[in-house]
N, C-alpha and C. Protein backbone atom coordinates (compact mmCIF):
# COMPACT_ATOMS: atom_id res chain seq x y z
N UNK A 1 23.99 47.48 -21.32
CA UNK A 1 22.59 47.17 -21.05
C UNK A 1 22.53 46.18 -19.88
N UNK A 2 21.62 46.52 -19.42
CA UNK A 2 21.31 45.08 -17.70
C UNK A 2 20.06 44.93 -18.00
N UNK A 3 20.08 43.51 -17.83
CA UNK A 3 18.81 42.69 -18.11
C UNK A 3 18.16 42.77 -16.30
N UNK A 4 16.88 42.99 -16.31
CA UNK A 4 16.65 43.01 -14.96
C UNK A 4 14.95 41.84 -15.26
N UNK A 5 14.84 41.49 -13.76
CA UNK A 5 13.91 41.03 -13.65
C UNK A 5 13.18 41.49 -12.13
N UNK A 6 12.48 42.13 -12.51
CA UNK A 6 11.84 43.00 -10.73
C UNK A 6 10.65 41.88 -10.34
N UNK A 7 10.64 41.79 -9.35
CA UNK A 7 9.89 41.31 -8.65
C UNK A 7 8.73 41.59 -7.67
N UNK A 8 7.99 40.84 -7.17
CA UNK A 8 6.70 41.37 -6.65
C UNK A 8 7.05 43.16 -5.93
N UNK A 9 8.06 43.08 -4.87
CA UNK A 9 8.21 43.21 -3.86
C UNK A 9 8.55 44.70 -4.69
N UNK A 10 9.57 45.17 -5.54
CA UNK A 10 9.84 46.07 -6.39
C UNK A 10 9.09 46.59 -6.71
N UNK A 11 7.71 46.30 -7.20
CA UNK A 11 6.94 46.63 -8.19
C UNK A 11 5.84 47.41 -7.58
N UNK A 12 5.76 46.82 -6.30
CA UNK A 12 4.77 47.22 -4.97
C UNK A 12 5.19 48.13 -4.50
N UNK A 13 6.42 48.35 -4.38
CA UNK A 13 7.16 49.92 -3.98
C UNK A 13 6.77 50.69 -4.85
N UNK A 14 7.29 50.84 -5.91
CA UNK A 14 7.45 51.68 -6.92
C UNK A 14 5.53 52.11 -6.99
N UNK A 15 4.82 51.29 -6.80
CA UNK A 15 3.53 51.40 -7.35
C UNK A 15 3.03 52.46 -5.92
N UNK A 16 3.22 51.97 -4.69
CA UNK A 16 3.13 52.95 -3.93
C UNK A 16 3.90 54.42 -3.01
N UNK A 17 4.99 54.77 -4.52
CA UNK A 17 5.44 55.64 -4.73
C UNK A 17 6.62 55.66 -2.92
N UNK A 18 6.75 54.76 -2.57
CA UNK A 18 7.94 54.73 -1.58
C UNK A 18 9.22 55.26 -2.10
N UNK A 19 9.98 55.80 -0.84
CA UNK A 19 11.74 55.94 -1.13
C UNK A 19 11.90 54.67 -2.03
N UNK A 20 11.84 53.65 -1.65
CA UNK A 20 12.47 52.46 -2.15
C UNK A 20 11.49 52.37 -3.94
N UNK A 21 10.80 52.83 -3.66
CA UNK A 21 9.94 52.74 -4.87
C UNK A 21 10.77 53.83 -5.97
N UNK A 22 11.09 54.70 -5.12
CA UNK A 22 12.05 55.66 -6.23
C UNK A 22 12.91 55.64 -7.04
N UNK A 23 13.57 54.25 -6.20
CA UNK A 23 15.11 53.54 -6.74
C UNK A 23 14.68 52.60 -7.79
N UNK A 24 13.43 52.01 -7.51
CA UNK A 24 12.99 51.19 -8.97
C UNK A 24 12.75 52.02 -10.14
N UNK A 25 12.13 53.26 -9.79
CA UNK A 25 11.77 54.42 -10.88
C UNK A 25 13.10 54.39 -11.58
N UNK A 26 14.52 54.28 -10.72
CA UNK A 26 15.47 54.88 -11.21
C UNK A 26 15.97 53.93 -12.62
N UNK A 27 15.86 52.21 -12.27
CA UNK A 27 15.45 51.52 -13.05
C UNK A 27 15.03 51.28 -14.32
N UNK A 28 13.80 51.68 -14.03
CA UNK A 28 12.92 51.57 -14.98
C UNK A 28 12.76 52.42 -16.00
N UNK A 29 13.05 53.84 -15.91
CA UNK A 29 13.09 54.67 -16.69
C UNK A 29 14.82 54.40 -17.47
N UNK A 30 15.64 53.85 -17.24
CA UNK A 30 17.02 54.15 -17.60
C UNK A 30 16.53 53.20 -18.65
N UNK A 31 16.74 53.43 -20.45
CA UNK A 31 16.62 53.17 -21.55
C UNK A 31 16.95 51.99 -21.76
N UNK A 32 18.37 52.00 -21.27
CA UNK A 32 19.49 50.91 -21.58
C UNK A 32 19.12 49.36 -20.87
N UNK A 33 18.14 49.52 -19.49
CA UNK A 33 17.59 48.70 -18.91
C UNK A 33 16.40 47.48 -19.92
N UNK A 34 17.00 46.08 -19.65
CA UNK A 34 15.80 45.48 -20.47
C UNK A 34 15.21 44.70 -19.05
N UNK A 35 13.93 45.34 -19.28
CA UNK A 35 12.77 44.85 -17.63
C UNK A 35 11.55 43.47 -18.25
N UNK A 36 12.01 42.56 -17.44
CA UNK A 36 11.13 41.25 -17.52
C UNK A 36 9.79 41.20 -16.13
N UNK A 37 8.77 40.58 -15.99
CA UNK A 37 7.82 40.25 -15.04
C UNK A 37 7.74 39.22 -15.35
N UNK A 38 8.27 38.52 -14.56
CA UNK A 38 7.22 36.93 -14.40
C UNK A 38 6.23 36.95 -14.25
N UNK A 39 5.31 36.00 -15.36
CA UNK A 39 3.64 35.85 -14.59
C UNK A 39 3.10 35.57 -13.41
N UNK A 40 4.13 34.85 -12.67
CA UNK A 40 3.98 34.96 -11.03
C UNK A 40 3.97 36.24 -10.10
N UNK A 41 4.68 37.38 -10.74
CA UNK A 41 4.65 38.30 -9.93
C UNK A 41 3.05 39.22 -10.33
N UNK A 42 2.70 38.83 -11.82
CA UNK A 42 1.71 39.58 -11.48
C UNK A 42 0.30 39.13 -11.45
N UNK A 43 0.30 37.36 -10.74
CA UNK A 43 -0.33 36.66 -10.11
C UNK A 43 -0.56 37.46 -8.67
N UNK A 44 0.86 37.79 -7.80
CA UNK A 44 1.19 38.11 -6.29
C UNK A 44 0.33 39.17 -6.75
N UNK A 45 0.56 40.41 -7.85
CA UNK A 45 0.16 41.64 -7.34
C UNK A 45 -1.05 41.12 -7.90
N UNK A 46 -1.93 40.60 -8.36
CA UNK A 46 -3.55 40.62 -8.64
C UNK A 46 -3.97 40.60 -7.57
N UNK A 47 -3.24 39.58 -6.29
CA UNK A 47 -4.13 39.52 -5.25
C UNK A 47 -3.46 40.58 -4.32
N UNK A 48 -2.65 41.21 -4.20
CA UNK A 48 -2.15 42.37 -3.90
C UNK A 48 -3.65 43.47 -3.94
N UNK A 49 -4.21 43.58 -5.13
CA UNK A 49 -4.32 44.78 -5.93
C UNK A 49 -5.86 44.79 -5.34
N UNK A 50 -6.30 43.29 -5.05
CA UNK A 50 -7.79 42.70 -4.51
C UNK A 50 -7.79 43.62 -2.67
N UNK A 51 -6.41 43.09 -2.57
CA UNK A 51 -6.93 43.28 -1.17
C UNK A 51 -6.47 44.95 -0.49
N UNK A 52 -6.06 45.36 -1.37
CA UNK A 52 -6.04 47.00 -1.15
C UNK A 52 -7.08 47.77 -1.91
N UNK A 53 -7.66 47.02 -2.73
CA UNK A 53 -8.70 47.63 -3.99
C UNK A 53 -8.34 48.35 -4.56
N UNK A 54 -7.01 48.04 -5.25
CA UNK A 54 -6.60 48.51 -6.57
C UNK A 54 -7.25 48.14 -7.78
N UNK A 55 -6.72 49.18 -8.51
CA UNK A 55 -7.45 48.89 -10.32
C UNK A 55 -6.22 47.68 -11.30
N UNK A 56 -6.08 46.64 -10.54
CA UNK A 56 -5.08 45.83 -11.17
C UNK A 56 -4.85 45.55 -12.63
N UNK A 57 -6.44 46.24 -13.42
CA UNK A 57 -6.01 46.02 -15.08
C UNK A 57 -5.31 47.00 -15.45
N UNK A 58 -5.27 48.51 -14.83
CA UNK A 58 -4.51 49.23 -14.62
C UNK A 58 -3.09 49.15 -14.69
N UNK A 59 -2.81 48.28 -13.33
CA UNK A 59 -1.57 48.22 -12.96
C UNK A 59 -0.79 47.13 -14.07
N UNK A 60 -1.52 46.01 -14.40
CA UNK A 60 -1.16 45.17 -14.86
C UNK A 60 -0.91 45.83 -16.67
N UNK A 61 -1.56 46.67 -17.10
CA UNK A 61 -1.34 47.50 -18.55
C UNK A 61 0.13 48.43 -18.23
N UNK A 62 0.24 48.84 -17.57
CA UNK A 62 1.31 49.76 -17.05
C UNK A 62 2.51 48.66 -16.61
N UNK A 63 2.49 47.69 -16.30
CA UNK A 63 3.61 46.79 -16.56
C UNK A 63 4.03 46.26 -17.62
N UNK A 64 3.23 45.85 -18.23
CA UNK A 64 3.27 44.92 -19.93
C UNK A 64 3.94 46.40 -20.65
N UNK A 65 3.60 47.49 -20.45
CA UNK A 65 3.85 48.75 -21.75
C UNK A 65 5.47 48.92 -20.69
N UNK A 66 6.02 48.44 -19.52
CA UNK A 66 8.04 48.53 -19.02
C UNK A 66 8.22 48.00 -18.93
N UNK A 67 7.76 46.95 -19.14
CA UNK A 67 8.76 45.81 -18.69
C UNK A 67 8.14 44.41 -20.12
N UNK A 68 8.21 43.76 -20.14
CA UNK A 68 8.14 41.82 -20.72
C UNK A 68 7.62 41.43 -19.78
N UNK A 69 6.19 41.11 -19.96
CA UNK A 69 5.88 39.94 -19.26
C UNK A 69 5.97 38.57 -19.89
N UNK A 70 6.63 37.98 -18.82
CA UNK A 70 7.39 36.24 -19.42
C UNK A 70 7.02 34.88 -18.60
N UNK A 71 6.24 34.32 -19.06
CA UNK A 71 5.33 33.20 -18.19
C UNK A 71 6.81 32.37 -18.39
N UNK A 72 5.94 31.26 -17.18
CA UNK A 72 6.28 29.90 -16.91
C UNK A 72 7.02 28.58 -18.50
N UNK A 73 8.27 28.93 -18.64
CA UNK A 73 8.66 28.16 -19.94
C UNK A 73 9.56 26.54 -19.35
N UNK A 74 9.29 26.14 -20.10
CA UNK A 74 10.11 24.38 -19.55
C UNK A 74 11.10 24.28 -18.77
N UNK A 75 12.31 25.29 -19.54
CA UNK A 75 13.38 25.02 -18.74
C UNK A 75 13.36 25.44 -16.77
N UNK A 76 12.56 26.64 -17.01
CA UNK A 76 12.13 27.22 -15.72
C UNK A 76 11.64 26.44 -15.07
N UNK A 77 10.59 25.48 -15.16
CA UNK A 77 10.09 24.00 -14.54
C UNK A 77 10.77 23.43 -14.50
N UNK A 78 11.70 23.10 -15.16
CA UNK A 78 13.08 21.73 -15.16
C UNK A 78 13.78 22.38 -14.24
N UNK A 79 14.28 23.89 -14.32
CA UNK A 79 15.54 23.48 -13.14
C UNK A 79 15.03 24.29 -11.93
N UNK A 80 13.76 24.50 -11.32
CA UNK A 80 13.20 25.28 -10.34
C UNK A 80 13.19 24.26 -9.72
N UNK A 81 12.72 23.53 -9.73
CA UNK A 81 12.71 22.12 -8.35
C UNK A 81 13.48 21.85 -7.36
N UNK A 82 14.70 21.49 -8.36
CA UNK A 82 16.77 21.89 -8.01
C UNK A 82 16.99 22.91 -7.28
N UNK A 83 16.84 24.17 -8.26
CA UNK A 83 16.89 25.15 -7.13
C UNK A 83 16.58 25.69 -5.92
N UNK A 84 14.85 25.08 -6.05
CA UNK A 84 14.29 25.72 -4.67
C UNK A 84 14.80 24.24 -3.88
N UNK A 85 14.76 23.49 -3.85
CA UNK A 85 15.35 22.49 -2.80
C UNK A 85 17.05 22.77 -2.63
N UNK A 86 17.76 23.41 -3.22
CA UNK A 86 18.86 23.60 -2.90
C UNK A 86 18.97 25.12 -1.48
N UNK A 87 18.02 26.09 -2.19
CA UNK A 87 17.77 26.94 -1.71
C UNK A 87 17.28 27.15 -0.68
N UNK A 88 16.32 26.47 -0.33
CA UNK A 88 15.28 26.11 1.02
C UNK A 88 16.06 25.43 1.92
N UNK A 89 17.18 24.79 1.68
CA UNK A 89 18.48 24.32 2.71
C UNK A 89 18.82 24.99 3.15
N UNK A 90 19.01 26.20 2.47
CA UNK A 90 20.10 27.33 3.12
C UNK A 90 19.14 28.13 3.47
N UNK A 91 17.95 28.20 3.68
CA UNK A 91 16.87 29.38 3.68
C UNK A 91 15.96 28.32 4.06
N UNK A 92 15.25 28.34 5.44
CA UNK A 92 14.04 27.57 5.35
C UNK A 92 12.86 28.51 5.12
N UNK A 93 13.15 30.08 4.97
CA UNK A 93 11.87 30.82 4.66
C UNK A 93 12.20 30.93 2.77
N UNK A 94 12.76 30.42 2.49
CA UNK A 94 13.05 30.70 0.77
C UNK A 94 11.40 30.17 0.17
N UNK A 95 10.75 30.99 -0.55
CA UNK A 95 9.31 30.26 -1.11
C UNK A 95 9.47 29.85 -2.50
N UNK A 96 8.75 29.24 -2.89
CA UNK A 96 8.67 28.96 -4.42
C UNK A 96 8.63 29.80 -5.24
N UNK A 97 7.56 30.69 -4.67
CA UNK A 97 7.81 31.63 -6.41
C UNK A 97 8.88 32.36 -6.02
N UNK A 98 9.25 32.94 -5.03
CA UNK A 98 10.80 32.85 -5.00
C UNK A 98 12.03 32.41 -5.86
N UNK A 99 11.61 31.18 -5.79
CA UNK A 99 12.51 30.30 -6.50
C UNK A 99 12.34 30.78 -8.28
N UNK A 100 10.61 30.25 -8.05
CA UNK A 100 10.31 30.61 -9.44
C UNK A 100 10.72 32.01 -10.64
N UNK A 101 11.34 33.01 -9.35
CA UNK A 101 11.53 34.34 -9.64
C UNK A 101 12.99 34.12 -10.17
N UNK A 102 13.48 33.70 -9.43
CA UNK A 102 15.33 33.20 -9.24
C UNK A 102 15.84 32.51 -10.59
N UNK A 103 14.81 31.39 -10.78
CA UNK A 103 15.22 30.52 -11.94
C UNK A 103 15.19 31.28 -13.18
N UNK A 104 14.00 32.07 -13.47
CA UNK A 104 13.27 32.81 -14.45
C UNK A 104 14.85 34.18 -14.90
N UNK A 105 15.38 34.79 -13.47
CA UNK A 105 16.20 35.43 -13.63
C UNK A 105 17.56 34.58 -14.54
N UNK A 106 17.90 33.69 -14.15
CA UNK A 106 18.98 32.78 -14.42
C UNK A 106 18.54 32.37 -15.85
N UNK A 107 17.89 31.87 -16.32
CA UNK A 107 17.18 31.87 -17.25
C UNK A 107 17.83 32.77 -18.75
N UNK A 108 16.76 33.66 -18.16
CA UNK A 108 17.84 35.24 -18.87
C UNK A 108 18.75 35.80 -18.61
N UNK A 109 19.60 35.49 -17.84
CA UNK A 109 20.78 35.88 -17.58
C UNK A 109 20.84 37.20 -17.12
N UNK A 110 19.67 37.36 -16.15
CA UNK A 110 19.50 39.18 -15.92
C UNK A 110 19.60 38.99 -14.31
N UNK A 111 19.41 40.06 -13.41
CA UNK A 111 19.66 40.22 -12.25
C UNK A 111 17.87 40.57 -11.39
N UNK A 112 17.76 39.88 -10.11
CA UNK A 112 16.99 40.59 -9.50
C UNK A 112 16.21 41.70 -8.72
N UNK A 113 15.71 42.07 -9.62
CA UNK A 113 15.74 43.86 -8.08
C UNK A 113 14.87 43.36 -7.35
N UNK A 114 15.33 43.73 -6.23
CA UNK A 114 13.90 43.54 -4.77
C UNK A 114 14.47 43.81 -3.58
N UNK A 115 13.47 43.98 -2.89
CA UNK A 115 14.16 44.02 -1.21
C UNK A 115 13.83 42.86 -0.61
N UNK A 116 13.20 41.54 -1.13
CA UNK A 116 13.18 40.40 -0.52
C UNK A 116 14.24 40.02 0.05
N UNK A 117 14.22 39.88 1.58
CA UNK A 117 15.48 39.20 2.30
C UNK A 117 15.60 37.84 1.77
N UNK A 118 14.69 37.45 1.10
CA UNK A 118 14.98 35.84 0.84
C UNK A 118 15.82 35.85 -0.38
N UNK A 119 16.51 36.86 -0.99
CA UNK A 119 17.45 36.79 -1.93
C UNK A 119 18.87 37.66 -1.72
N UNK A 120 18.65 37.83 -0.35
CA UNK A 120 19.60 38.23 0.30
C UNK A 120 21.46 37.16 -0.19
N UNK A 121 22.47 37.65 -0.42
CA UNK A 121 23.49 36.74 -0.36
C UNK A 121 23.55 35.86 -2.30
N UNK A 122 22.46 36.29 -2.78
CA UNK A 122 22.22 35.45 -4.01
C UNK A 122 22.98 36.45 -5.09
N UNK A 123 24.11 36.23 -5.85
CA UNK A 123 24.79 36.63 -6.48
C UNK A 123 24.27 37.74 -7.68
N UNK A 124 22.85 36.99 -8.51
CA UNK A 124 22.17 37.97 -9.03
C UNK A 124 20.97 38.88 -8.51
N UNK A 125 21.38 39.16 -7.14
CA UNK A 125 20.23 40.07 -7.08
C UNK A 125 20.29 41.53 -6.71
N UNK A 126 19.70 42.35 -7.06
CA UNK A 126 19.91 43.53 -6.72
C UNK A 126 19.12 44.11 -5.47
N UNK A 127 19.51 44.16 -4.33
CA UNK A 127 18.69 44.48 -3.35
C UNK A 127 18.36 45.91 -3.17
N UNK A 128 17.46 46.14 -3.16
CA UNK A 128 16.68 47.80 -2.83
C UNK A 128 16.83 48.40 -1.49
N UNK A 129 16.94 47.31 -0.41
CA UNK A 129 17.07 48.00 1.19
C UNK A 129 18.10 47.57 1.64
């Protein structure tokens, strides 16, 4: 089983049925896969969903029924700070919820899917491009 945690950037593919969106399908449908959302990512896609005029209760029901959605918990605040200042050294484009995505992964001990270059080189992530 692989614990995954997809991210904005994943989720936005897959939703607009891209090549790269295909490879998340590939994902998401595999059984054995356990799929997390941070409440941050589907913060990004609300306003995502505003400014293309998507049906985001939609989108947002169709995530909760594949994946866990998993808010903001202590430890994730305790060691995100650390991280993104460690991170933002080596990355001055590294962002917070970035970070916030990163920690959340570490957390659960699962891996990132995305094509964010800003997790480029990061041991748990699974890059899409």
């Amino acid at each position: 089983m692989m614990r995954l945690v997809f991210d904005t950037y994943a989720w936005i593919e897959y939703l607009i049925g891209s090549p790269i969106g295909k490879r998340v399908e590939t994902y998401l449908e595999d059984k054995d896969n356990e799929i997390f959302t941070p409440s941050i990512v589907l913060l990004e896609l609300s306003c995502k969903a505003a400014k293309e005029k998507w049906d985001f209760k939609n989108i947002s029901d169709f995530i909760k029924m594949h994946s866990r959605a998993i808010g903001l918990g202590e430890e994730v605040i305790e060691k995100c700070g650390v991280l993104y200042t460690d991170l933002k050294k080596k990355n001055k484009r590294f962002g917070l919820v970035d970070a916030v995505i990163f920690t959340t992964s570490l957390r659960l001990d699962a891996k990132v899917l995305t094509g964010d270059e800003h997790f480029r080189g990061l041991k748990n992530a699974i890059m899409l491009k």
